[in-house]
N, C-alpha and C. Protein backbone atom coordinates (compact mmCIF):
# COMPACT_ATOMS: atom_id res chain seq x y z
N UNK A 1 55.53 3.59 6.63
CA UNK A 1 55.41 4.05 5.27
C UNK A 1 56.78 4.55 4.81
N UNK A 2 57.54 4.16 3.54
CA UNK A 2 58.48 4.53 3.28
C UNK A 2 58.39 5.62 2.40
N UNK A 3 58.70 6.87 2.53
CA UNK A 3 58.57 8.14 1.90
C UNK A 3 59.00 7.72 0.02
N UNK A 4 58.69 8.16 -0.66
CA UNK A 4 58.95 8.29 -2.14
C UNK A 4 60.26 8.79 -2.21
N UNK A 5 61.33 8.44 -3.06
CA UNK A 5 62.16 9.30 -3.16
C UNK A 5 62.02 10.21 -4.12
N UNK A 6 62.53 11.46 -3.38
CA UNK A 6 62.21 13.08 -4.00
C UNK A 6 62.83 13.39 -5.21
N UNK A 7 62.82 14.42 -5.78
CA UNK A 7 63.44 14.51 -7.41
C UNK A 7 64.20 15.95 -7.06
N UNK A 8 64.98 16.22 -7.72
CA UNK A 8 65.98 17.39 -7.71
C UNK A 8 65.24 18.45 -7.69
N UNK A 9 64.01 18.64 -8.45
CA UNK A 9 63.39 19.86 -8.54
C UNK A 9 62.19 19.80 -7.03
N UNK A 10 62.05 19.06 -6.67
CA UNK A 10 61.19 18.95 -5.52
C UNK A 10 62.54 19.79 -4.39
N UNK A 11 63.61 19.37 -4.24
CA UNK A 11 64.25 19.71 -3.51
C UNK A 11 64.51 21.44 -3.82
N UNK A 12 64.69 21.44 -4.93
CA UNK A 12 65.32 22.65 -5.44
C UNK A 12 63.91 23.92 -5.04
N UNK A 13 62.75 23.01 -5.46
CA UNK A 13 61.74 24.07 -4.71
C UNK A 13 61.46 24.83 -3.73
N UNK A 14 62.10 23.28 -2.37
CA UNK A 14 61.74 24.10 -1.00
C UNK A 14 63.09 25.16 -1.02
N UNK A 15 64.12 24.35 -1.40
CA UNK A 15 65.16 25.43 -0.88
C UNK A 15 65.15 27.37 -1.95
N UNK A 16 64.34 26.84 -2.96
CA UNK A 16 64.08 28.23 -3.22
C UNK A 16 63.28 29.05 -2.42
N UNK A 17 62.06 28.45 -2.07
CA UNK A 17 61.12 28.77 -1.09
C UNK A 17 62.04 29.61 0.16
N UNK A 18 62.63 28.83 0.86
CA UNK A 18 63.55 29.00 2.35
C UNK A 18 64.49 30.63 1.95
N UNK A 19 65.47 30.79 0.41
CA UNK A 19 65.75 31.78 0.49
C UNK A 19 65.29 32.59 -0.15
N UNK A 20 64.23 32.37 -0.45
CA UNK A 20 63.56 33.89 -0.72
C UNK A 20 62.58 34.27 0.52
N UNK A 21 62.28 33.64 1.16
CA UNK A 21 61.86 33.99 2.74
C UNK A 21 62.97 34.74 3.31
N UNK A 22 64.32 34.11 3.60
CA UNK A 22 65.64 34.79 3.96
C UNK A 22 65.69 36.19 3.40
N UNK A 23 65.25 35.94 2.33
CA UNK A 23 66.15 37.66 1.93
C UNK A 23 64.92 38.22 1.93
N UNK A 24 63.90 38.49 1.87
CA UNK A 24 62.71 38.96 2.48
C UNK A 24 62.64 39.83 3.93
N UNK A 25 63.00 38.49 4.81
CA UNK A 25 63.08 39.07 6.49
C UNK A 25 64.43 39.72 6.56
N UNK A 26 65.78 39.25 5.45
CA UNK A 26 66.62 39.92 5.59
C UNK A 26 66.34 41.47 5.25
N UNK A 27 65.86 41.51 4.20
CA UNK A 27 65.90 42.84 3.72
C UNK A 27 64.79 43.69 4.90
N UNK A 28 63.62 43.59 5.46
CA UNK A 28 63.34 44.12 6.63
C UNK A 28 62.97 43.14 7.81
N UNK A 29 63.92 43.12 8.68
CA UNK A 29 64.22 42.01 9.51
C UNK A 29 63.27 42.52 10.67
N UNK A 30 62.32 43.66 11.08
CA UNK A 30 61.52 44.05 11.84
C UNK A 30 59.93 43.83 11.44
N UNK A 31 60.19 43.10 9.99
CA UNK A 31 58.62 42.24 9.34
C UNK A 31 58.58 41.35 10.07
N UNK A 32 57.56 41.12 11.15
CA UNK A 32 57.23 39.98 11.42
C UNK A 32 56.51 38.76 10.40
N UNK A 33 55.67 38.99 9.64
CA UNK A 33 55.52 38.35 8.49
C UNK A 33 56.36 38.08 8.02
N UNK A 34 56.93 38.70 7.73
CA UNK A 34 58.56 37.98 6.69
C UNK A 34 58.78 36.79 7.45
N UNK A 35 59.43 37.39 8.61
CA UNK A 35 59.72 36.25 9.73
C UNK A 35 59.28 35.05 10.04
N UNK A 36 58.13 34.96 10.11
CA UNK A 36 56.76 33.74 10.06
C UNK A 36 56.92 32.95 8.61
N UNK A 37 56.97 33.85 7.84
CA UNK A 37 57.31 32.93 6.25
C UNK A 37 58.53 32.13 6.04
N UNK A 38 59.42 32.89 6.89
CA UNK A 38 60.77 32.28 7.05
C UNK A 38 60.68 30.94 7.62
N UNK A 39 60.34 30.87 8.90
CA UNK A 39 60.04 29.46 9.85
C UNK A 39 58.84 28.53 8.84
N UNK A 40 58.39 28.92 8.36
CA UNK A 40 57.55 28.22 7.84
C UNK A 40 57.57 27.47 6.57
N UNK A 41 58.71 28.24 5.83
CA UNK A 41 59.78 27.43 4.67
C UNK A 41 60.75 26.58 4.83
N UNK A 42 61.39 26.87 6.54
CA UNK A 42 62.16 26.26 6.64
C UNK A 42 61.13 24.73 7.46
N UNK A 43 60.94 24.78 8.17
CA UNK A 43 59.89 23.55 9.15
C UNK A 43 59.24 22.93 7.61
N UNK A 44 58.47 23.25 6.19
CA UNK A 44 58.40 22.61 5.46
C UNK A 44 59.28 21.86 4.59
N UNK A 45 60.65 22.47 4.74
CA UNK A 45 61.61 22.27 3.77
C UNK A 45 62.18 20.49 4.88
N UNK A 46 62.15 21.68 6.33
CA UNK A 46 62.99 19.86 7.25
C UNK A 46 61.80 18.87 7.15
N UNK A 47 60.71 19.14 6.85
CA UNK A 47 59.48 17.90 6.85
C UNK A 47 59.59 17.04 5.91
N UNK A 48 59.86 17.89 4.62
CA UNK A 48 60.52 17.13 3.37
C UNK A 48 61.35 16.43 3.04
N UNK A 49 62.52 17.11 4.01
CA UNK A 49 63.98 16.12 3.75
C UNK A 49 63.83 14.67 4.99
N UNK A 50 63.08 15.25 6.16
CA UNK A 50 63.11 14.37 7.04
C UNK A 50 61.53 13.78 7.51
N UNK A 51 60.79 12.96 6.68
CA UNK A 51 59.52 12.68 6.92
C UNK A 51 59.73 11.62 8.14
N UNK A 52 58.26 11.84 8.78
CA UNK A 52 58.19 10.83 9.87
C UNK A 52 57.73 9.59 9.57
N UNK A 53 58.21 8.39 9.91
CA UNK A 53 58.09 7.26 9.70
C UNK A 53 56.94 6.52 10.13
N UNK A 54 56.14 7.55 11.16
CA UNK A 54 54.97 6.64 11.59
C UNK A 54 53.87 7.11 11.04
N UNK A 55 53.40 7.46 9.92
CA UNK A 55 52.53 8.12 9.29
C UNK A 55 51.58 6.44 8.72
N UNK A 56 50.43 6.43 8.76
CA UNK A 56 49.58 5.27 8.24
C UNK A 56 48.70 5.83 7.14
N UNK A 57 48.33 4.66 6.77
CA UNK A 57 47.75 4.72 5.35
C UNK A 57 48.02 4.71 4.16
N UNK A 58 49.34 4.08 4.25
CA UNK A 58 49.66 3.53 3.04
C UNK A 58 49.36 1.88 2.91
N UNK A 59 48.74 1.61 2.02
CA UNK A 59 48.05 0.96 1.40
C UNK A 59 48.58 0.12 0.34
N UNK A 60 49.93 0.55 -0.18
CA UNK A 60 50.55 -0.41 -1.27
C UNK A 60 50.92 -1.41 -0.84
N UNK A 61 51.16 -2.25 -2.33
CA UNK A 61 51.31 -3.82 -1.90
C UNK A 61 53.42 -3.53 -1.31
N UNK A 62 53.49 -4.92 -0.81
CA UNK A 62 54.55 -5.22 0.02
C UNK A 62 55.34 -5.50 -0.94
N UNK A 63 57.00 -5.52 -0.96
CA UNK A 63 57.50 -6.33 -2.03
C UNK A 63 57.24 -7.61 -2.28
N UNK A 64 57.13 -8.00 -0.63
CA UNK A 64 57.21 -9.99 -0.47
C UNK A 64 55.77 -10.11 -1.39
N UNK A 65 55.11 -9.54 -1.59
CA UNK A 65 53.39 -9.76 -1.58
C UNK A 65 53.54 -10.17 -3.41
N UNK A 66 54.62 -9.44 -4.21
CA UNK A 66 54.45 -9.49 -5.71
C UNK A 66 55.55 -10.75 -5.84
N UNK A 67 56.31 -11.06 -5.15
CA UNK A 67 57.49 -12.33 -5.09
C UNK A 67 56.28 -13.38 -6.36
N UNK A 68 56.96 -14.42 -6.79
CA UNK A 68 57.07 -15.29 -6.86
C UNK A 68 56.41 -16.39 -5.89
N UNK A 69 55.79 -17.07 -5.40
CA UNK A 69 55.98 -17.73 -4.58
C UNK A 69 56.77 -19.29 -4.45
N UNK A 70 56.42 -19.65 -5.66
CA UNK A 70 57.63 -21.22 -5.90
C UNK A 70 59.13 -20.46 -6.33
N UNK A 71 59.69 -19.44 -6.31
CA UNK A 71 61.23 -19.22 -6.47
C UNK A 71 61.48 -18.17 -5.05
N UNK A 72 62.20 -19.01 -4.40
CA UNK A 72 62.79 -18.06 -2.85
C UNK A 72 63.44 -17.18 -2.96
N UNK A 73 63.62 -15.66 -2.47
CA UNK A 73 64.81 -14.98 -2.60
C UNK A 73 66.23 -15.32 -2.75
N UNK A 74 66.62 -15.13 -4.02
CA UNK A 74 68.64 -15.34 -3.68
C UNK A 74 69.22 -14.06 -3.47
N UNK A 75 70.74 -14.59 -2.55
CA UNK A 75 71.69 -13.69 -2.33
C UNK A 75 71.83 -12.58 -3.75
N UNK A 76 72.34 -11.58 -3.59
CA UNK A 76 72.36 -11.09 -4.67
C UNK A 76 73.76 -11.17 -5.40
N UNK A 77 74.52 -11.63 -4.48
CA UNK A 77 75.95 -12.08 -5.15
C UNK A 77 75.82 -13.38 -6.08
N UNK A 78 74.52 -14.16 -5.46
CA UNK A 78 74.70 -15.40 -5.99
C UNK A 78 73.85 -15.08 -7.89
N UNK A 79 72.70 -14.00 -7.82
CA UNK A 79 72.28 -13.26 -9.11
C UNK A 79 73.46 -12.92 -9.87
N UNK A 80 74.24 -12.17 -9.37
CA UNK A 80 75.47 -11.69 -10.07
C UNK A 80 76.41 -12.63 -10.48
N UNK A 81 76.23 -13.22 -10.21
CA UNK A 81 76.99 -14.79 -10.38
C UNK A 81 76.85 -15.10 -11.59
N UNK A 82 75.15 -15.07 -11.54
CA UNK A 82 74.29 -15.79 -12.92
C UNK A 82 74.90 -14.70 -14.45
N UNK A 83 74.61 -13.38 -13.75
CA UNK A 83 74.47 -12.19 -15.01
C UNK A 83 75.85 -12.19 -15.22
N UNK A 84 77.18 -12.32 -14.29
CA UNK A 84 78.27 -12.30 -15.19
C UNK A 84 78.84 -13.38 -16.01
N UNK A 85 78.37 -14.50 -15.57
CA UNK A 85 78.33 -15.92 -16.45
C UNK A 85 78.09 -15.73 -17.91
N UNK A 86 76.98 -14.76 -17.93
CA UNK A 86 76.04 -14.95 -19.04
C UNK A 86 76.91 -14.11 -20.04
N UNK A 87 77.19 -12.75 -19.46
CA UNK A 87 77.89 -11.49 -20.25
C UNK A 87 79.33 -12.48 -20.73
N UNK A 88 80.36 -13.18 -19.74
CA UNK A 88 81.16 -13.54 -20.18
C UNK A 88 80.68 -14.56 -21.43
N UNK A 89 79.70 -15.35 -21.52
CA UNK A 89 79.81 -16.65 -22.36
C UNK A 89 79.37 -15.99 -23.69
N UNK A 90 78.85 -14.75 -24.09
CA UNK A 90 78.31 -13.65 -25.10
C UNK A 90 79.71 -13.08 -25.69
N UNK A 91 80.42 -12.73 -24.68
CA UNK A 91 81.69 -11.59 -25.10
C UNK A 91 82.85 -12.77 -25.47
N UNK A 92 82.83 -14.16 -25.47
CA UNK A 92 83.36 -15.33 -25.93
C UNK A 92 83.03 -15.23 -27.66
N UNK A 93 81.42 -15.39 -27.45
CA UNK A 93 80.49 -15.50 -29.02
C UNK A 93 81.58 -14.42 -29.95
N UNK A 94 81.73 -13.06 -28.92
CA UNK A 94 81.53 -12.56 -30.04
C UNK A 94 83.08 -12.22 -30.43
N UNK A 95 83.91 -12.37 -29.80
CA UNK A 95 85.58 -12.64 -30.30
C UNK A 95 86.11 -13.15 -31.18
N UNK A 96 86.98 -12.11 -32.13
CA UNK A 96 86.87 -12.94 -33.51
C UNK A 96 87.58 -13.92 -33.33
N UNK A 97 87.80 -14.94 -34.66
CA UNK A 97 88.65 -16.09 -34.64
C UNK A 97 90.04 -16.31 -34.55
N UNK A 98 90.41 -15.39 -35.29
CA UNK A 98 91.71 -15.28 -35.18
C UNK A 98 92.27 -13.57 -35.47
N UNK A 99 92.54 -13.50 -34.09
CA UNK A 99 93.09 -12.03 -33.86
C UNK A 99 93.95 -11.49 -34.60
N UNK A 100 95.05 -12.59 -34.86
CA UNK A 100 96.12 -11.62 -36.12
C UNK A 100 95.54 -11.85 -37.90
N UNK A 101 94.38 -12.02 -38.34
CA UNK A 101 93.99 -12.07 -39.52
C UNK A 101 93.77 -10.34 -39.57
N UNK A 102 93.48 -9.63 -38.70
CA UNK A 102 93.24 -8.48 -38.74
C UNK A 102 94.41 -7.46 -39.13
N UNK A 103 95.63 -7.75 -38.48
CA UNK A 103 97.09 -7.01 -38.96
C UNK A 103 97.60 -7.48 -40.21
N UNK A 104 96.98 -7.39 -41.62
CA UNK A 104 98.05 -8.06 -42.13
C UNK A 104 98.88 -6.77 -42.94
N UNK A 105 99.92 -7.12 -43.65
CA UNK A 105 100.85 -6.03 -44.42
C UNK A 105 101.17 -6.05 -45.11
């Protein structure tokens, strides 16, 4: 299963989570509770950044599965090929005719 990629505020959550646990056990570092909240922000925060790969049950379709089936994958240099062809033969269109009609004095 390939994890979702996360959003800034997902991230920004745990790590708020993690230091306000910190300054919690910091501020009485003989709270064992504090302490426990601490490990427990942080072990959620590394679960987040680092999910395990063998997790099942995902169920979505495959990329190959939405393909095309009569057009084969191309290189993607050979795509880029196509799209800068195209941009150049447009930015041709649109060049005026004659460049010095524009300076005159």
């Amino acid at each position: 299963m390939t994890p979702a990629p996360y959003t800034p505020r997902e991230l920004e959550w745990h790590d708020h989570a993690v230091a306000a646990a910190a300054a919690a056990w910091l501020h009485e570092p003989r709270d064992t509770e504090a302490y426990r909240r601490l490990v427990e922000a942080v072990l959620r925060r590394r679960a987040f950044l680092q999910p395990t790969l063998d997790e099942v049950g995902d169920d979505g379709p495959e990329v190959l599965d939405e393909m095309n089936p009569d057009h084969a994958p191309q290189r993607l240099g050979n795509a880029l090929d196509d799209v800068m062809a195209t941009l150049r033969r447009s930015a041709v269109r649109q060049q005026p005719q004659n460049p010095d009609s524009s300076t005159t004095t």
